[in-house]
N, C-alpha and C. Protein backbone atom coordinates (compact mmCIF):
# COMPACT_ATOMS: atom_id res chain seq x y z
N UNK A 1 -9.34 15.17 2.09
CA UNK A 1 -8.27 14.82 1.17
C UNK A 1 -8.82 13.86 0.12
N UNK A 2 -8.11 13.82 -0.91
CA UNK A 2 -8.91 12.93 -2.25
C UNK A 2 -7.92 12.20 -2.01
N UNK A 3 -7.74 11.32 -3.01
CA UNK A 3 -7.47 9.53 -3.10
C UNK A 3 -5.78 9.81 -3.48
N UNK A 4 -5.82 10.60 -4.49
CA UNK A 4 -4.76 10.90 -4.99
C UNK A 4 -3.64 11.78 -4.04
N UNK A 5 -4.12 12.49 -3.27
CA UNK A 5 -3.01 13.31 -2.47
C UNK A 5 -3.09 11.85 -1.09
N UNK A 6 -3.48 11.20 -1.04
CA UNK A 6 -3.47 10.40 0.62
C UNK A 6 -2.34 9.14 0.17
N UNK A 7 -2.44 8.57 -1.12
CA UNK A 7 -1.03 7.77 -1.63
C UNK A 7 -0.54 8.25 -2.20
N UNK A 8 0.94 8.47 -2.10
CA UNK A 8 1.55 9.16 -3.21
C UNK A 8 2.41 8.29 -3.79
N UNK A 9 3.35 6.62 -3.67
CA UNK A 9 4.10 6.61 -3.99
C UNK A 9 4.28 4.77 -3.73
N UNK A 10 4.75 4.34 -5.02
CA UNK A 10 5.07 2.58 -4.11
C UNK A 10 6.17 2.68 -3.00
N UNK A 11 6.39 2.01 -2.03
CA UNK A 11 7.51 1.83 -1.55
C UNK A 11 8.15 1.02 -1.77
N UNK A 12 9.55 0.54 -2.58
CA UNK A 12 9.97 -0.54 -3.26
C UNK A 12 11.05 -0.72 -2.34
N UNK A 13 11.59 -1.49 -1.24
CA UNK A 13 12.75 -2.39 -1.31
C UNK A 13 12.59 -3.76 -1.16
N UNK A 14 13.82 -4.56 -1.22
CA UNK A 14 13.76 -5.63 -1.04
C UNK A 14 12.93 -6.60 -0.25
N UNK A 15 12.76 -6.16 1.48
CA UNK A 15 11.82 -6.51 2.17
C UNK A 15 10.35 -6.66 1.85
N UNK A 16 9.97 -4.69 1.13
CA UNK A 16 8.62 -5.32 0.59
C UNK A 16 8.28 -6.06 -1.09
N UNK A 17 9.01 -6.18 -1.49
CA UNK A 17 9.18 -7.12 -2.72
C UNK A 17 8.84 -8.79 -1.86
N UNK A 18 9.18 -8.81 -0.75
CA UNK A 18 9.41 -10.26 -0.32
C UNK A 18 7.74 -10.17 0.70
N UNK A 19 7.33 -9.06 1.31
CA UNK A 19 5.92 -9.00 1.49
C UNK A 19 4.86 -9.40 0.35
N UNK A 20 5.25 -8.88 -0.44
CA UNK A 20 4.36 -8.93 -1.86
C UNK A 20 3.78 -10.66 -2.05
N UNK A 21 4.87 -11.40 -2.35
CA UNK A 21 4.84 -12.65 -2.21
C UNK A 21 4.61 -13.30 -1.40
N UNK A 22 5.20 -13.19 0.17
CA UNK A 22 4.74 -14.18 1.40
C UNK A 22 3.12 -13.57 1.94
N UNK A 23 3.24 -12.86 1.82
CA UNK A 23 2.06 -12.17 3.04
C UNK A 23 0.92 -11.32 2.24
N UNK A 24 1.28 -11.60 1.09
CA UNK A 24 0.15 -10.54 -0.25
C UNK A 24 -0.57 -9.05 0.12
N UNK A 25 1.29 -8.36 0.94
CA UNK A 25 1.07 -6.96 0.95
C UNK A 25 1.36 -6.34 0.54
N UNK A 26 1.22 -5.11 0.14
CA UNK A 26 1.67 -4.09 -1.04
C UNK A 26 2.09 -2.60 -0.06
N UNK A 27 2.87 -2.30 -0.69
CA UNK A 27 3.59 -1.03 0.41
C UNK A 27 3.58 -0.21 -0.34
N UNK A 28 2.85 1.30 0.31
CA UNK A 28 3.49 2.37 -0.14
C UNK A 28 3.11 3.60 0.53
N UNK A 29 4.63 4.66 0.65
CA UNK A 29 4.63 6.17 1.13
C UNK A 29 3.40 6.56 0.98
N UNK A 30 2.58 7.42 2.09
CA UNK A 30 1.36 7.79 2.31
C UNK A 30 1.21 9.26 2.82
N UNK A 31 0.14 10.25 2.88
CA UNK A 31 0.29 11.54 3.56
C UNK A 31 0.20 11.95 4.57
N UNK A 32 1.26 12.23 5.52
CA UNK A 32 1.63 11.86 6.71
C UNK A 32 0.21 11.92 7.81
N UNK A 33 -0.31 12.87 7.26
CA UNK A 33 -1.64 12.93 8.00
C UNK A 33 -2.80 12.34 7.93
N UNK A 34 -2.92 11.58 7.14
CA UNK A 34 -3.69 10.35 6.63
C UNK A 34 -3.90 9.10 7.95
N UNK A 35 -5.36 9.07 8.30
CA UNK A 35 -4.81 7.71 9.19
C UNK A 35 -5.27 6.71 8.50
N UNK A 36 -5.45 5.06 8.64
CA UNK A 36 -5.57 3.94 8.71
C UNK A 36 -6.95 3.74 7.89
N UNK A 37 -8.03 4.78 7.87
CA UNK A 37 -9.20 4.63 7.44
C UNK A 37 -8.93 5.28 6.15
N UNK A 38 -8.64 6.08 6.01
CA UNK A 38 -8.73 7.40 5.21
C UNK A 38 -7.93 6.47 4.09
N UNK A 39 -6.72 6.01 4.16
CA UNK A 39 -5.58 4.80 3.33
C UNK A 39 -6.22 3.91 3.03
N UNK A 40 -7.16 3.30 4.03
CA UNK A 40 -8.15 1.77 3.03
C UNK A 40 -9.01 2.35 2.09
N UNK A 41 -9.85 3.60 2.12
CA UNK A 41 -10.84 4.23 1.36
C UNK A 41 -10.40 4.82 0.29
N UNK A 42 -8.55 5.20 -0.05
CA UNK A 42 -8.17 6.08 -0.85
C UNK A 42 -7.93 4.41 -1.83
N UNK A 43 -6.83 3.50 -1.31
CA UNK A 43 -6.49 2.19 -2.18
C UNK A 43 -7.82 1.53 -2.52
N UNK A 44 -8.63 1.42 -2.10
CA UNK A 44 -10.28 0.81 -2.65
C UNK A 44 -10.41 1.45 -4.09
N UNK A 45 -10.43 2.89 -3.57
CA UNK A 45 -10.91 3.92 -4.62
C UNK A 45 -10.11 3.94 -5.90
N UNK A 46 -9.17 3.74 -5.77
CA UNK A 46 -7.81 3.97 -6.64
C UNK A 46 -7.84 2.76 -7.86
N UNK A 47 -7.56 1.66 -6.15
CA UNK A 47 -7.26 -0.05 -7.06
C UNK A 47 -8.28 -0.83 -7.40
N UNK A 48 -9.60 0.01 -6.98
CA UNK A 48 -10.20 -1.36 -7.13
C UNK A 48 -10.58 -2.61 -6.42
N UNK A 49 -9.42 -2.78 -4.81
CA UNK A 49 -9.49 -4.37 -4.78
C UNK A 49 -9.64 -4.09 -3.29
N UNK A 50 -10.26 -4.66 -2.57
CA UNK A 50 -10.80 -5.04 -1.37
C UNK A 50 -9.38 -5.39 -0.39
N UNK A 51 -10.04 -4.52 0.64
CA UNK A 51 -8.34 -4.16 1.42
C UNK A 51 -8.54 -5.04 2.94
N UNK A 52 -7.83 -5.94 3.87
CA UNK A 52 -7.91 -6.59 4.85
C UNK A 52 -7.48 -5.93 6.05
N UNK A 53 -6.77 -5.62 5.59
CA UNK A 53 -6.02 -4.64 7.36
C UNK A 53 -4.97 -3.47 6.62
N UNK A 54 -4.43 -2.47 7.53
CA UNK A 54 -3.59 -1.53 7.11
C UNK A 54 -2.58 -1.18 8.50
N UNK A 55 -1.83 -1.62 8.30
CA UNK A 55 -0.90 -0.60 9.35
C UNK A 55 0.15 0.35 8.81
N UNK A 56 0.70 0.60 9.62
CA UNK A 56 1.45 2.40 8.70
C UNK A 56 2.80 2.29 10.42
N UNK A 57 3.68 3.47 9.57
CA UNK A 57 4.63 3.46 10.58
C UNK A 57 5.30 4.21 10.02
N UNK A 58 6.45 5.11 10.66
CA UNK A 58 6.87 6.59 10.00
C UNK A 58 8.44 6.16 9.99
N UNK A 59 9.03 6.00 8.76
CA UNK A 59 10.62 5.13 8.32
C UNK A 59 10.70 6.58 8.74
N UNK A 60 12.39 6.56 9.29
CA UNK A 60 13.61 6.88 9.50
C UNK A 60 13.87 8.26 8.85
N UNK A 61 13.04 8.44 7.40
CA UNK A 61 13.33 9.55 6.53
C UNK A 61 12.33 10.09 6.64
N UNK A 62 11.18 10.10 7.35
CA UNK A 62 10.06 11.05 7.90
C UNK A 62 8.98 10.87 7.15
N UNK A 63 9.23 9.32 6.12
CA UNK A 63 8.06 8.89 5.21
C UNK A 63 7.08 8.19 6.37
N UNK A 64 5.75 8.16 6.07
CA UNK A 64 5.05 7.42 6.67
C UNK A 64 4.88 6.61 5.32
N UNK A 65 4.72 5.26 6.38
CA UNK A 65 4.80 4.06 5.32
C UNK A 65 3.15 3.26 5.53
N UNK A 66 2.61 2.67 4.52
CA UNK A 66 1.60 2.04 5.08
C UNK A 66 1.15 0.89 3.70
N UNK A 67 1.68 -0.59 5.14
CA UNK A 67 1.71 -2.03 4.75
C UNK A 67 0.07 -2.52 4.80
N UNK A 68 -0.77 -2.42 2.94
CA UNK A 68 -1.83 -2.98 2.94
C UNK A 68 -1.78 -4.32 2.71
N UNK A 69 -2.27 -5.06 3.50
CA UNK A 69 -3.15 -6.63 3.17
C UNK A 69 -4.03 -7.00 2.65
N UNK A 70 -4.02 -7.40 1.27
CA UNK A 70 -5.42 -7.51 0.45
C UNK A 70 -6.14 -8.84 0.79
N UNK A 71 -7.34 -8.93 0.56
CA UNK A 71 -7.78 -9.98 0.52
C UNK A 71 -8.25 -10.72 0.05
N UNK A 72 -8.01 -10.94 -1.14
CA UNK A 72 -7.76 -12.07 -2.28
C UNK A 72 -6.38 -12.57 -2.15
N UNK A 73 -6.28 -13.85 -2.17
CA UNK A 73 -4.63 -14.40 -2.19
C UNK A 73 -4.09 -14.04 -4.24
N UNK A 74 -2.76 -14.06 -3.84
CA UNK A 74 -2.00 -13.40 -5.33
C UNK A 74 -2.56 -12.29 -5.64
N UNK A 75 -2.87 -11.26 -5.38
CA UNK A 75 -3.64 -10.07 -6.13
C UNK A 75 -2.26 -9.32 -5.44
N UNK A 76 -1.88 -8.75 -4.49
CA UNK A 76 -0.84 -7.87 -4.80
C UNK A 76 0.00 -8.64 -5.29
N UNK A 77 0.54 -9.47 -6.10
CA UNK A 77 1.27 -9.83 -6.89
C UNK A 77 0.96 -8.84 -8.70
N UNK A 78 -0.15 -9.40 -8.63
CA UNK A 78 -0.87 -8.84 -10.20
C UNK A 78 -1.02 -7.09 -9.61
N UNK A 79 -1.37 -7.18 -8.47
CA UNK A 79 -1.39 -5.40 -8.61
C UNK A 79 -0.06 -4.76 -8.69
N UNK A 80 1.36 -5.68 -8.47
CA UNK A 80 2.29 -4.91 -8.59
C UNK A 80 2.94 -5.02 -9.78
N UNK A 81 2.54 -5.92 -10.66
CA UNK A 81 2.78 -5.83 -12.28
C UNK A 81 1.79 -5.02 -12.94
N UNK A 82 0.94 -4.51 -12.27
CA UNK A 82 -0.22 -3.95 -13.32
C UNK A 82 0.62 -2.21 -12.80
N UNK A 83 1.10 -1.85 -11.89
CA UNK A 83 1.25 -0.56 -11.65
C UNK A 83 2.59 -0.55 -12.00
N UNK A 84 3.48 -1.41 -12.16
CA UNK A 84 5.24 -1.38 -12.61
C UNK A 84 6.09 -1.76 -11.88
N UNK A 85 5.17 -2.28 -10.25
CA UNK A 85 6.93 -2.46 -9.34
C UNK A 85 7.78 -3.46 -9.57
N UNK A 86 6.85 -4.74 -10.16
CA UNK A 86 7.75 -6.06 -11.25
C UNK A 86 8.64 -5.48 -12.50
């Protein structure tokens, strides 16, 4: 799979708006078959920015979700104004 089919999408609610800021994680809908490795190598590739941990988990609507931790402090802040979720 390429970079582009393994993220497809921000995940925006309130909760991760409030990740963004406390915990400098960035969320978003992923391809369901995608695991944990395949998601740090696609956001590297994509963003640019050096990824800390990844976990993932499949919401309610059959999205798999997957909460990256960057590791620079404030950078998913600037990465979520540079892509539009601000």
């Amino acid at each position: 799979m390429d970079s582009y089919s393994i993220i497809i999408k921000p995940h925006v609610t309130e909760k991760t708006m409030n990740l963004i800021d406390l915990n400098n994680e960035i969320t978003f809908v992923v391809n369901r078959k995608a695991n944990k490795t395949q998601i740090k190598r696609a956001f590297e590739d994509l963003y640019g920015e050096k990824v800390a941990k990844v976990n993932t988990h499949i919401s309610p609507r059959g999205e798999k979700v997957a909460y990256i931790k960057l590791v620079e402090e404030e950078m998913a802040e600037e990465l979520a104004v540079r892509i539009g979720v601000f």
